[in-house]
Protein backbone atom coordinates (compact mmCIF):
# COMPACT_ATOMS: atom_id res chain seq x y z
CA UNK A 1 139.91 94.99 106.77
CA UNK A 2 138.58 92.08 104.96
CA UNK A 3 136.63 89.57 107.22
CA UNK A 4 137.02 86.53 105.50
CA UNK A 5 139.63 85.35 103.32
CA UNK A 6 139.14 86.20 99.63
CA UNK A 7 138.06 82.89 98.36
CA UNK A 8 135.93 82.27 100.80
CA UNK A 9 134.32 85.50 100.70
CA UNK A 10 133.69 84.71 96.91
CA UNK A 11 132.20 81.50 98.15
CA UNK A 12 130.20 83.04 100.52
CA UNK A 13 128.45 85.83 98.04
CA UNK A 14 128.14 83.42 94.82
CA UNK A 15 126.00 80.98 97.89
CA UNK A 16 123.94 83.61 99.08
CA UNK A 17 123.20 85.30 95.28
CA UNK A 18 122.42 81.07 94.48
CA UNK A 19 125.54 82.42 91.77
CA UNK A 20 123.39 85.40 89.85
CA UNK A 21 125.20 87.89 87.53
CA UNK A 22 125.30 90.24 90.54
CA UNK A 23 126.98 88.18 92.53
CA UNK A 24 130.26 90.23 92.55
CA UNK A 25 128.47 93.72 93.67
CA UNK A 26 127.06 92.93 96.69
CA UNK A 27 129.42 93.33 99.82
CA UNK A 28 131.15 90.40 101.83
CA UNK A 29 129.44 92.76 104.64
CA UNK A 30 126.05 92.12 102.98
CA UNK A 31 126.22 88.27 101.72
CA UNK A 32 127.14 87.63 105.84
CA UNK A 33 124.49 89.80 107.49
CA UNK A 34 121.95 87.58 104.63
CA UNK A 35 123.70 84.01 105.79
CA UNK A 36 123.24 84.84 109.15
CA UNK A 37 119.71 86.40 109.37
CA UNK A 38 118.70 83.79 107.26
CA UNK A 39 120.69 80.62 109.51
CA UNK A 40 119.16 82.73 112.69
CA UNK A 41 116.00 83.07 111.14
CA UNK A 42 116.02 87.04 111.32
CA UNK A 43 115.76 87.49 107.20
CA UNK A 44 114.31 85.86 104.62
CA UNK A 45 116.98 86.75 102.43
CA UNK A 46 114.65 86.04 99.33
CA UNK A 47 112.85 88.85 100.45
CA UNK A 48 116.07 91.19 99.73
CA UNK A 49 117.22 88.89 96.95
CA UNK A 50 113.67 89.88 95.27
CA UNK A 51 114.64 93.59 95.24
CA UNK A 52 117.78 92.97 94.13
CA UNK A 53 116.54 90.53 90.84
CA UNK A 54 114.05 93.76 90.27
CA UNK A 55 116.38 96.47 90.13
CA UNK A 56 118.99 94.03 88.22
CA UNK A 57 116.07 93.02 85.41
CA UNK A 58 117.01 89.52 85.67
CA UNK A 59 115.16 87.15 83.81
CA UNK A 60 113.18 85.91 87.10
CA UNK A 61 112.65 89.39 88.40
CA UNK A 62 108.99 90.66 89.14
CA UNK A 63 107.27 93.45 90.59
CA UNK A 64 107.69 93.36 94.69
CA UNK A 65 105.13 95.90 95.35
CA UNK A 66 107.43 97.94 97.51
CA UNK A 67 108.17 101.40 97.36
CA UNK A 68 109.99 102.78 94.37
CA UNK A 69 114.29 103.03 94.74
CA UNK A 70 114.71 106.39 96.28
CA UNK A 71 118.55 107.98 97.18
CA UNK A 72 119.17 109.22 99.93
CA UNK A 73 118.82 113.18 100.79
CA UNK A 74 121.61 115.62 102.46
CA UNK A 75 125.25 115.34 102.67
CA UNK A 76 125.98 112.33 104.50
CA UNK A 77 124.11 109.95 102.89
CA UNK A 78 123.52 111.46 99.54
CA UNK A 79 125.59 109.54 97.46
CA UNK A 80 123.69 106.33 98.26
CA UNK A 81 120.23 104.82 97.43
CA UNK A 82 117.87 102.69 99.02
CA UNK A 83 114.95 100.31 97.98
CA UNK A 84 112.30 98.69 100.64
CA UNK A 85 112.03 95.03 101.07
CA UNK A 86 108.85 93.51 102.47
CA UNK A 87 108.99 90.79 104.96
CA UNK A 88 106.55 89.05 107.17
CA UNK A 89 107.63 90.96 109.94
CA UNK A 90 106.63 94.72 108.03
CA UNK A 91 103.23 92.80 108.37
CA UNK A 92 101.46 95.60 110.91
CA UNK A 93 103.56 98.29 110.19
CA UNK A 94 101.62 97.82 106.35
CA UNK A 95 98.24 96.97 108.04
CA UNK A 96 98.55 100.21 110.29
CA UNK A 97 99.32 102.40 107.31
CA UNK A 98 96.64 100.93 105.36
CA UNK A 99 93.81 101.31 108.01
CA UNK A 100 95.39 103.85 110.53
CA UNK A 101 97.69 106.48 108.58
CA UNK A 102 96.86 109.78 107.89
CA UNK A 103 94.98 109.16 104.43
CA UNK A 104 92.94 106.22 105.84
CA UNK A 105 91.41 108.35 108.97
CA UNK A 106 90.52 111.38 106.36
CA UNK A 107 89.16 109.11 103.67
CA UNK A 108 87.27 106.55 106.71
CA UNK A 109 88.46 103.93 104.92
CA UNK A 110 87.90 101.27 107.91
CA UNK A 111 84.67 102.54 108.59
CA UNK A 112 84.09 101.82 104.84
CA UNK A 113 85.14 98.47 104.94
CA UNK A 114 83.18 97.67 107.64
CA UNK A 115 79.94 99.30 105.92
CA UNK A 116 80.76 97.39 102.66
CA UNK A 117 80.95 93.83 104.60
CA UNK A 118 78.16 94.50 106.59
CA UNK A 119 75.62 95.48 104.48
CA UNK A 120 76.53 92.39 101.51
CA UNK A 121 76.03 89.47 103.96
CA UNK A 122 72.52 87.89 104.11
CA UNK A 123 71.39 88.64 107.84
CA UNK A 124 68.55 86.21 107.77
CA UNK A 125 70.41 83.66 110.08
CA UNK A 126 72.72 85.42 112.17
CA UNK A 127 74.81 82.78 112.98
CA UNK A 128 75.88 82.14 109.69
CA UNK A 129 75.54 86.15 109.41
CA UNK A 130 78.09 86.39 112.24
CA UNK A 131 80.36 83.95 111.04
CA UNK A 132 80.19 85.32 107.61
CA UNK A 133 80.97 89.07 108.90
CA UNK A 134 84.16 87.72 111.27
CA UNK A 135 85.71 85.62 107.91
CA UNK A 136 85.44 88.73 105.51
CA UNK A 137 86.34 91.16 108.40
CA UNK A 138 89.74 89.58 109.51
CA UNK A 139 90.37 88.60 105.69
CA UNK A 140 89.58 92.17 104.25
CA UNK A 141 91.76 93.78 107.37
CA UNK A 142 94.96 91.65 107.02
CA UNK A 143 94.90 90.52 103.36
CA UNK A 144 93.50 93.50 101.79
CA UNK A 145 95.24 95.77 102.95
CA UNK A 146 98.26 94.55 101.98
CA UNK A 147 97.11 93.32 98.49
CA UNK A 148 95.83 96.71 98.05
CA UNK A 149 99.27 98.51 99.00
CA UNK A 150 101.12 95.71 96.58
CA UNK A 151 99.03 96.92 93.74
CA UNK A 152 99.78 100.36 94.62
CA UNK A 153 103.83 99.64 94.76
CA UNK A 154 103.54 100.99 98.42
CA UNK A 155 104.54 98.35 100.80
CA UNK A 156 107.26 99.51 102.95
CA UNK A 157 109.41 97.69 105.32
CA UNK A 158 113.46 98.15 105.47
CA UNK A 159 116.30 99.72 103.51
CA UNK A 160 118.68 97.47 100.81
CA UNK A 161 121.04 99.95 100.77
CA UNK A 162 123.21 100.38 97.34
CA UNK A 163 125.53 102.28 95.25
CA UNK A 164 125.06 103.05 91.76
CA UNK A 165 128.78 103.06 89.91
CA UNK A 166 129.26 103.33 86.09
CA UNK A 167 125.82 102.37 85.69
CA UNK A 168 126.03 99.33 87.92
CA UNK A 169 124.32 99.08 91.17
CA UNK A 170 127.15 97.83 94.18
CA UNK A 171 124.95 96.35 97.16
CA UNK A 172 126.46 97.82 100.35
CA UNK A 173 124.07 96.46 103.64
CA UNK A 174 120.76 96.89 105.10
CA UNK A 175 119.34 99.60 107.40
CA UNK A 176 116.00 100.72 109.00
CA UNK A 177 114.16 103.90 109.01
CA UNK A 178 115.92 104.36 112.80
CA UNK A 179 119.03 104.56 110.78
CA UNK A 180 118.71 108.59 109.46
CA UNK A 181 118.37 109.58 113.31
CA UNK A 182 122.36 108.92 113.03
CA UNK A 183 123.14 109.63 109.17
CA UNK A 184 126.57 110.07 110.00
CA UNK A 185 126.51 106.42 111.99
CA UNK A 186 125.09 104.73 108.79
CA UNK A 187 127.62 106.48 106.61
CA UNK A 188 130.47 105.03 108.92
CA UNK A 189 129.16 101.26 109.38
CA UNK A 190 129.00 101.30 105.29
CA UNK A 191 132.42 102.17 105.60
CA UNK A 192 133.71 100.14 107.63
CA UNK A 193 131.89 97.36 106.20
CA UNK A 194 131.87 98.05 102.65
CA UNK A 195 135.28 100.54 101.52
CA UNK A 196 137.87 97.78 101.35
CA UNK A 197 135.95 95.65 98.39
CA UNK A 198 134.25 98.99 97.09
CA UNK A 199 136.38 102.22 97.56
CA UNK A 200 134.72 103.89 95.03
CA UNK A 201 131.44 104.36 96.80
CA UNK A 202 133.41 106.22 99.31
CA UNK A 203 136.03 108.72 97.55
């Protein structure tokens, strides 16, 4: 059942889309979880809005550097796709996978950083040396590694989750990598949330 009346639910998604083409495919279930987070201070709904611009083509999209659109595997959730958004909160998650994930141990690509930044400073004062080290360590560990996973279209963070109907994409809610450990738990809260304004999705 609808949770707010029809006009104001129109309201409510043309405000959060600021009124883009889209406007009309992404859920009353959506457009409220984006006021919210973003009145709460839980989303940055640009951060979704982003993804959304990039997979529309709108004339102020650009490249997010997240993960490419994927859709979703089985039979629960098979129907539906999902591409990552990046906020400031996917931060370490990022900074782990860049220095601490399976490919960075076998490659040593900390231990390689490290070697690169210590052996291009000028050691002949080691106070400045010190200082020098510490600045290009902390920048090269936080900012590098996510400009290098930007570059590489791999930063991850959480699920836009969408629907893809006579060519158009319908925006249904967002969800977390927890969500697949209860597919069938996903599949219902898009349904509850979502089947009234866009049956289709469901049949």
């Amino acid at each position: 059942m609808p949770l707010l009346h029809r006009y104001e639910s129109l309201l409510l998604k043309k405000n959060v889309t600021l009124a883009q083409p889209y406007w009309d495919r992404v859920s009353q279930c959506l457009a409220m979880r984006l006021h919210n987070g973003s009145l709460l201070r839980r989303i940055n709904k640009f951060s979704v809005l982003d993804e959304i611009a990039f997979l529309e083509k709108t004339a102020n999209s650009r490249p997010t550097g997240t993960k490419a659109a994927e859709k979703f595997r089985g039979p629960i959730l098979g129907r539906f796709w999902h591409k990552h958004y990046f906020d400031a909160y996917h931060l370490p998650e990022n900074i782990n996978n860049r220095w601490f994930g399976g490919f960075a141990k076998k490659q040593g690509l900390l231990q390689a950083m490290f070697r690169e930044i210590l052996m291009a400073e000028d050691d002949t004062d080691m106070d400045i040396y010190r200082e020098a080290v510490a600045n290009r360590i902390s920048h090269s560990f936080v900012y590098g590694a996510i400009e290098e996973r930007k570059k590489r279209g791999a930063l991850t963070g959480e699920w836009l989750v969408y629907y893809v109907h006579d060519g158009l994409n319908y925006y249904l809610d967002l969800a977390d990598h927890s969500s697949l450990d209860d597919q069938q738990g996903l599949f219902d809260r898009l349904k509850d949330g979502c089947a009234w304004e866009f049956p289709f999705a469901f049949d």
